[in-house]
Protein backbone atom coordinates (compact mmCIF):
# COMPACT_ATOMS: atom_id res chain seq x y z
CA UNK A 1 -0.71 51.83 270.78
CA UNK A 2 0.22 48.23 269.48
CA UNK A 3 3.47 46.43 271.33
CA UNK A 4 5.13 43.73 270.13
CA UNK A 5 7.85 42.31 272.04
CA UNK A 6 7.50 38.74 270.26
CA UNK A 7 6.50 38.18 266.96
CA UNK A 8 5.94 34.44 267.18
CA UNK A 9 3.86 33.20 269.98
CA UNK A 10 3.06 29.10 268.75
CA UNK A 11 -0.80 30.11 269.68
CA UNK A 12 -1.18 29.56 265.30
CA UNK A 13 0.63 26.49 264.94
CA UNK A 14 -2.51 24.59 265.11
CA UNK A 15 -4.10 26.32 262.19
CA UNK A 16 -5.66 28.91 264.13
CA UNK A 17 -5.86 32.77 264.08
CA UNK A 18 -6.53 35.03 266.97
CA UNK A 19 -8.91 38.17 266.14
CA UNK A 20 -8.96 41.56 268.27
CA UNK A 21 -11.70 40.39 270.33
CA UNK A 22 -9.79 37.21 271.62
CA UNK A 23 -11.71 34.51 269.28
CA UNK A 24 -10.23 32.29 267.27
CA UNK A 25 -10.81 31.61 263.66
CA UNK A 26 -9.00 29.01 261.41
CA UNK A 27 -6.63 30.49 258.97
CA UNK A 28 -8.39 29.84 256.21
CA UNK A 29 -11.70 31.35 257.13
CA UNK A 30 -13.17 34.18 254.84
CA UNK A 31 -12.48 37.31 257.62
CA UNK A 32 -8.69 35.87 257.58
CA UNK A 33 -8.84 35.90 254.29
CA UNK A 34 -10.12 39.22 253.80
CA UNK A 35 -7.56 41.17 255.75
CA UNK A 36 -5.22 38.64 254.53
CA UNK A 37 -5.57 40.23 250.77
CA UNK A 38 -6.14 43.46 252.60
CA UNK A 39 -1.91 42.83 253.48
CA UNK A 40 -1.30 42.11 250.34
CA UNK A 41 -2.62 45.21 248.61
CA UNK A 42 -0.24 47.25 251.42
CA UNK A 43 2.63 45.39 250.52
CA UNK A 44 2.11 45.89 246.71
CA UNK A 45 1.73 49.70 247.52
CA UNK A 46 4.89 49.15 249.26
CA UNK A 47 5.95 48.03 246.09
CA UNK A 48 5.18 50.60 244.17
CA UNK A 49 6.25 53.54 246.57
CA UNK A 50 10.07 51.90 245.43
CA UNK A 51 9.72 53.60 241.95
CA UNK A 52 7.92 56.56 242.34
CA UNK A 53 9.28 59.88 241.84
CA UNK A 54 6.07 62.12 242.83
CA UNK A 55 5.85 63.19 245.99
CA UNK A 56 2.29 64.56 245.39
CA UNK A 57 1.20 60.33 244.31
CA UNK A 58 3.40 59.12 247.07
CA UNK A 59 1.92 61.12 249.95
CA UNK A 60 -1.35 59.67 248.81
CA UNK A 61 -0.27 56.24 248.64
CA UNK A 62 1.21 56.48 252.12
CA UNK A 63 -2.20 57.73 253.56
CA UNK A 64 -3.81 54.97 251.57
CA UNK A 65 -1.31 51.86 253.41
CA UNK A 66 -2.19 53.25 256.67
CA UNK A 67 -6.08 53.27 256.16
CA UNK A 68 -5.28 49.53 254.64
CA UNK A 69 -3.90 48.68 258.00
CA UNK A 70 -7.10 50.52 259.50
CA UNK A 71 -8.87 48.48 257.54
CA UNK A 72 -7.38 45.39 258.28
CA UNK A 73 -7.70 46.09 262.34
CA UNK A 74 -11.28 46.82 261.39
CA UNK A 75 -11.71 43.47 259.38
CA UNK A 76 -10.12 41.19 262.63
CA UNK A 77 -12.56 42.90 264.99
CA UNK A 78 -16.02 41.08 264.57
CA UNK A 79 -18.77 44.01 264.74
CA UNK A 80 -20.79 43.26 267.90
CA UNK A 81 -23.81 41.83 268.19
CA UNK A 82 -27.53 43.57 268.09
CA UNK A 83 -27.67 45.55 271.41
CA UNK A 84 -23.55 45.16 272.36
CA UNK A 85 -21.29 47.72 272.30
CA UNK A 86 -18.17 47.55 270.12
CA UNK A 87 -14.87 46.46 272.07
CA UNK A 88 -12.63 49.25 273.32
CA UNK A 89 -10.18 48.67 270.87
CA UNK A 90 -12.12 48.09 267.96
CA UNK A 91 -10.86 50.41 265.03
CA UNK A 92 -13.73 51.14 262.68
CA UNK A 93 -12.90 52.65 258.83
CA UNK A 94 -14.89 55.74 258.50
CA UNK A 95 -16.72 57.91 255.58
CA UNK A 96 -13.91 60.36 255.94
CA UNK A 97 -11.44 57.98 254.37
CA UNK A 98 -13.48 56.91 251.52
CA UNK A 99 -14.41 60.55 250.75
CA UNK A 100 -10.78 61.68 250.87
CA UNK A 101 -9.96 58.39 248.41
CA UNK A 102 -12.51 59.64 246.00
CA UNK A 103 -11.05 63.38 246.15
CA UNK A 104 -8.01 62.14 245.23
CA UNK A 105 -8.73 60.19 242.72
CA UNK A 106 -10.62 62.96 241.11
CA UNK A 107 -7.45 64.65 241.23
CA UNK A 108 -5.15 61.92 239.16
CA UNK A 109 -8.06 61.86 237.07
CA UNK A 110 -8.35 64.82 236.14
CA UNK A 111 -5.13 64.71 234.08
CA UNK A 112 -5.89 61.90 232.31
CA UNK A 113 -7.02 61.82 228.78
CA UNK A 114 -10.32 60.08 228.40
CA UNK A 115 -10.46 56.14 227.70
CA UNK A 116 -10.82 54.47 224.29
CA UNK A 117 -9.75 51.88 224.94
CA UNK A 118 -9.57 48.96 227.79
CA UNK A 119 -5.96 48.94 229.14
CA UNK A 120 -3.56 46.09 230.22
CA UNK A 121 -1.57 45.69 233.10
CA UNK A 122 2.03 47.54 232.29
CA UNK A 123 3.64 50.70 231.04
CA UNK A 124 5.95 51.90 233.82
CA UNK A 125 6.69 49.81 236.91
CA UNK A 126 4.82 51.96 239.27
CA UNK A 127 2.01 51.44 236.71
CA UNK A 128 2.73 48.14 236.65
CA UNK A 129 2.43 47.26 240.56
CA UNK A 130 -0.38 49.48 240.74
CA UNK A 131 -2.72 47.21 237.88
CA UNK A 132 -1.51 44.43 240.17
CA UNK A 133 -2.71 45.91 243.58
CA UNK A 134 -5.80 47.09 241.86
CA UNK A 135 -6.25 42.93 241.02
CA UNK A 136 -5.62 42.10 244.44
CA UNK A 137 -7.70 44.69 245.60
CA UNK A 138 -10.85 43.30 244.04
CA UNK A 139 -10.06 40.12 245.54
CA UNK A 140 -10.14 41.29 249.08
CA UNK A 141 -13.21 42.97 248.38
CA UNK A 142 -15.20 39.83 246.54
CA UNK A 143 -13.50 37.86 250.13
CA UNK A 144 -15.22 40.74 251.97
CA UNK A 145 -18.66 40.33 250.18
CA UNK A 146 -18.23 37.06 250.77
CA UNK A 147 -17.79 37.79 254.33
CA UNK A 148 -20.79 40.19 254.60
CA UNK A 149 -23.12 37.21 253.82
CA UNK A 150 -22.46 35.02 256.49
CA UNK A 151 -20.85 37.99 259.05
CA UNK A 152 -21.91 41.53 259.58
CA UNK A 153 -19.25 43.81 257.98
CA UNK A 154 -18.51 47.47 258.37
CA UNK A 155 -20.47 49.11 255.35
CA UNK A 156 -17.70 51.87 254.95
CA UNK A 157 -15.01 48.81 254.88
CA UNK A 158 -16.37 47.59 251.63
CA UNK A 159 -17.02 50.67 250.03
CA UNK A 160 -13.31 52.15 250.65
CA UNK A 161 -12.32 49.10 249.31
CA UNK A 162 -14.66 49.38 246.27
CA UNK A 163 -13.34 53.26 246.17
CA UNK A 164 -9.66 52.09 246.35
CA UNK A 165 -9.29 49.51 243.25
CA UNK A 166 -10.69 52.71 241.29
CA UNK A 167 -8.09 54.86 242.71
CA UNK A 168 -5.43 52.30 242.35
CA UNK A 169 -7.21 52.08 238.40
CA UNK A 170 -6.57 55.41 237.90
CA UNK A 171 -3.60 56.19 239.68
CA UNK A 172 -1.69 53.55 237.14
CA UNK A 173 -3.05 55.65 234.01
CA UNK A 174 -1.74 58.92 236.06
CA UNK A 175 1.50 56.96 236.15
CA UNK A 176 1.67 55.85 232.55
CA UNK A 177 2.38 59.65 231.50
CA UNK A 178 -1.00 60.63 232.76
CA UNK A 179 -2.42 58.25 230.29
CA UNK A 180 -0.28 58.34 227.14
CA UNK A 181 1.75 55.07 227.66
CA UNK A 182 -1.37 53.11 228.80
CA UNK A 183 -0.62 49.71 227.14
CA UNK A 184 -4.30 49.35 225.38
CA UNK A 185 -6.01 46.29 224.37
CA UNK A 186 -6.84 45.20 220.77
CA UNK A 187 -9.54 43.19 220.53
CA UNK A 188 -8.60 39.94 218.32
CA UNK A 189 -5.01 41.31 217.61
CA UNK A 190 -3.07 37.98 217.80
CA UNK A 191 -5.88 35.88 215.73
């Protein structure tokens, strides 16, 4: 169990991070980054959790912000080296929660009428704040592919992350009157 009995501790004042395993990184470095944007998709769930009024769609968004913080434990815990064990408190995403993310999308999608279209970001505000966590979404994974080729990263990290912006994708349509108030594109319209 995580206690926190002071929030600032000065340690980051010089422009350094602490990770799970007691190393430091600089704030700007790629893993930082990655469950830096990893944050920011939670909080835009948070977001978006304001204006919805299914509980169905909220229950799954609520499982989805704690994996994010799984994931983001996962992220700030370096896997181990060839032949080390992980650390005791290293918190590792598993299959189980990408599987369950792809269930559920199937779900939301199945409700949607089929694509003609591309579609903007918009429609109705949970809509809305879901295009933009999808956006931020595929930034934290391009960080985390990033990450993978200079670190070893948790294969199921970057494929729930892959999974979610998908979800989050279709989730917005579901949102959007299952699909009917998706704001489409138009090629060339203001030429």
């Amino acid at each position: 169990m995580v206690k926190l009995n002071k929030i600032y501790t000065r340690t980051g004042d010089d422009g350094t991070t602490g990770l799970v395993d007691g190393s430091r990184l600089g704030k700007d470095a790629l893993r930082v980054r990655a469950y830096g944007d990893v944050d920011e998709t939670n909080s835009i769930i948070g977001l978006v959790r304001l204006h919805l009024e299914n509980r169905e769609l909220d229950d799954m968004l609520s499982r989805v912000q704690n994996d994010l913080f799984d994931l983001g434990a996962d992220l700030a815990t370096p896997l181990p080296k060839k032949g080390e064990a992980d650390s005791e408190y290293a918190l590792r995403m598993v299959e189980v929660q990408t599987d369950r993310i792809e269930a559920e999308l199937d779900q939301l999608n199945a409700d949607l009428e089929p694509l003609n279209s591309f579609v903007l970001p918009g429609g109705h505000p949970p809509a809305a704040y879901l295009h933009q966590a999808r956006t931020v979404c595929r930034r934290a994974e391009r960080v985390c592919v990033a990450l993978a080729a200079e670190a070893e990263v948790n294969p199921d990290a970057l494929k729930y992350l892959n999974r979610l912006s998908d979800f989050l994708f279709v989730a917005a349509r579901w949102c959007n009157d299952q699909g009917a108030s998706d704001v489409k594109w138009v090629p060339g319209k203001n030429r």
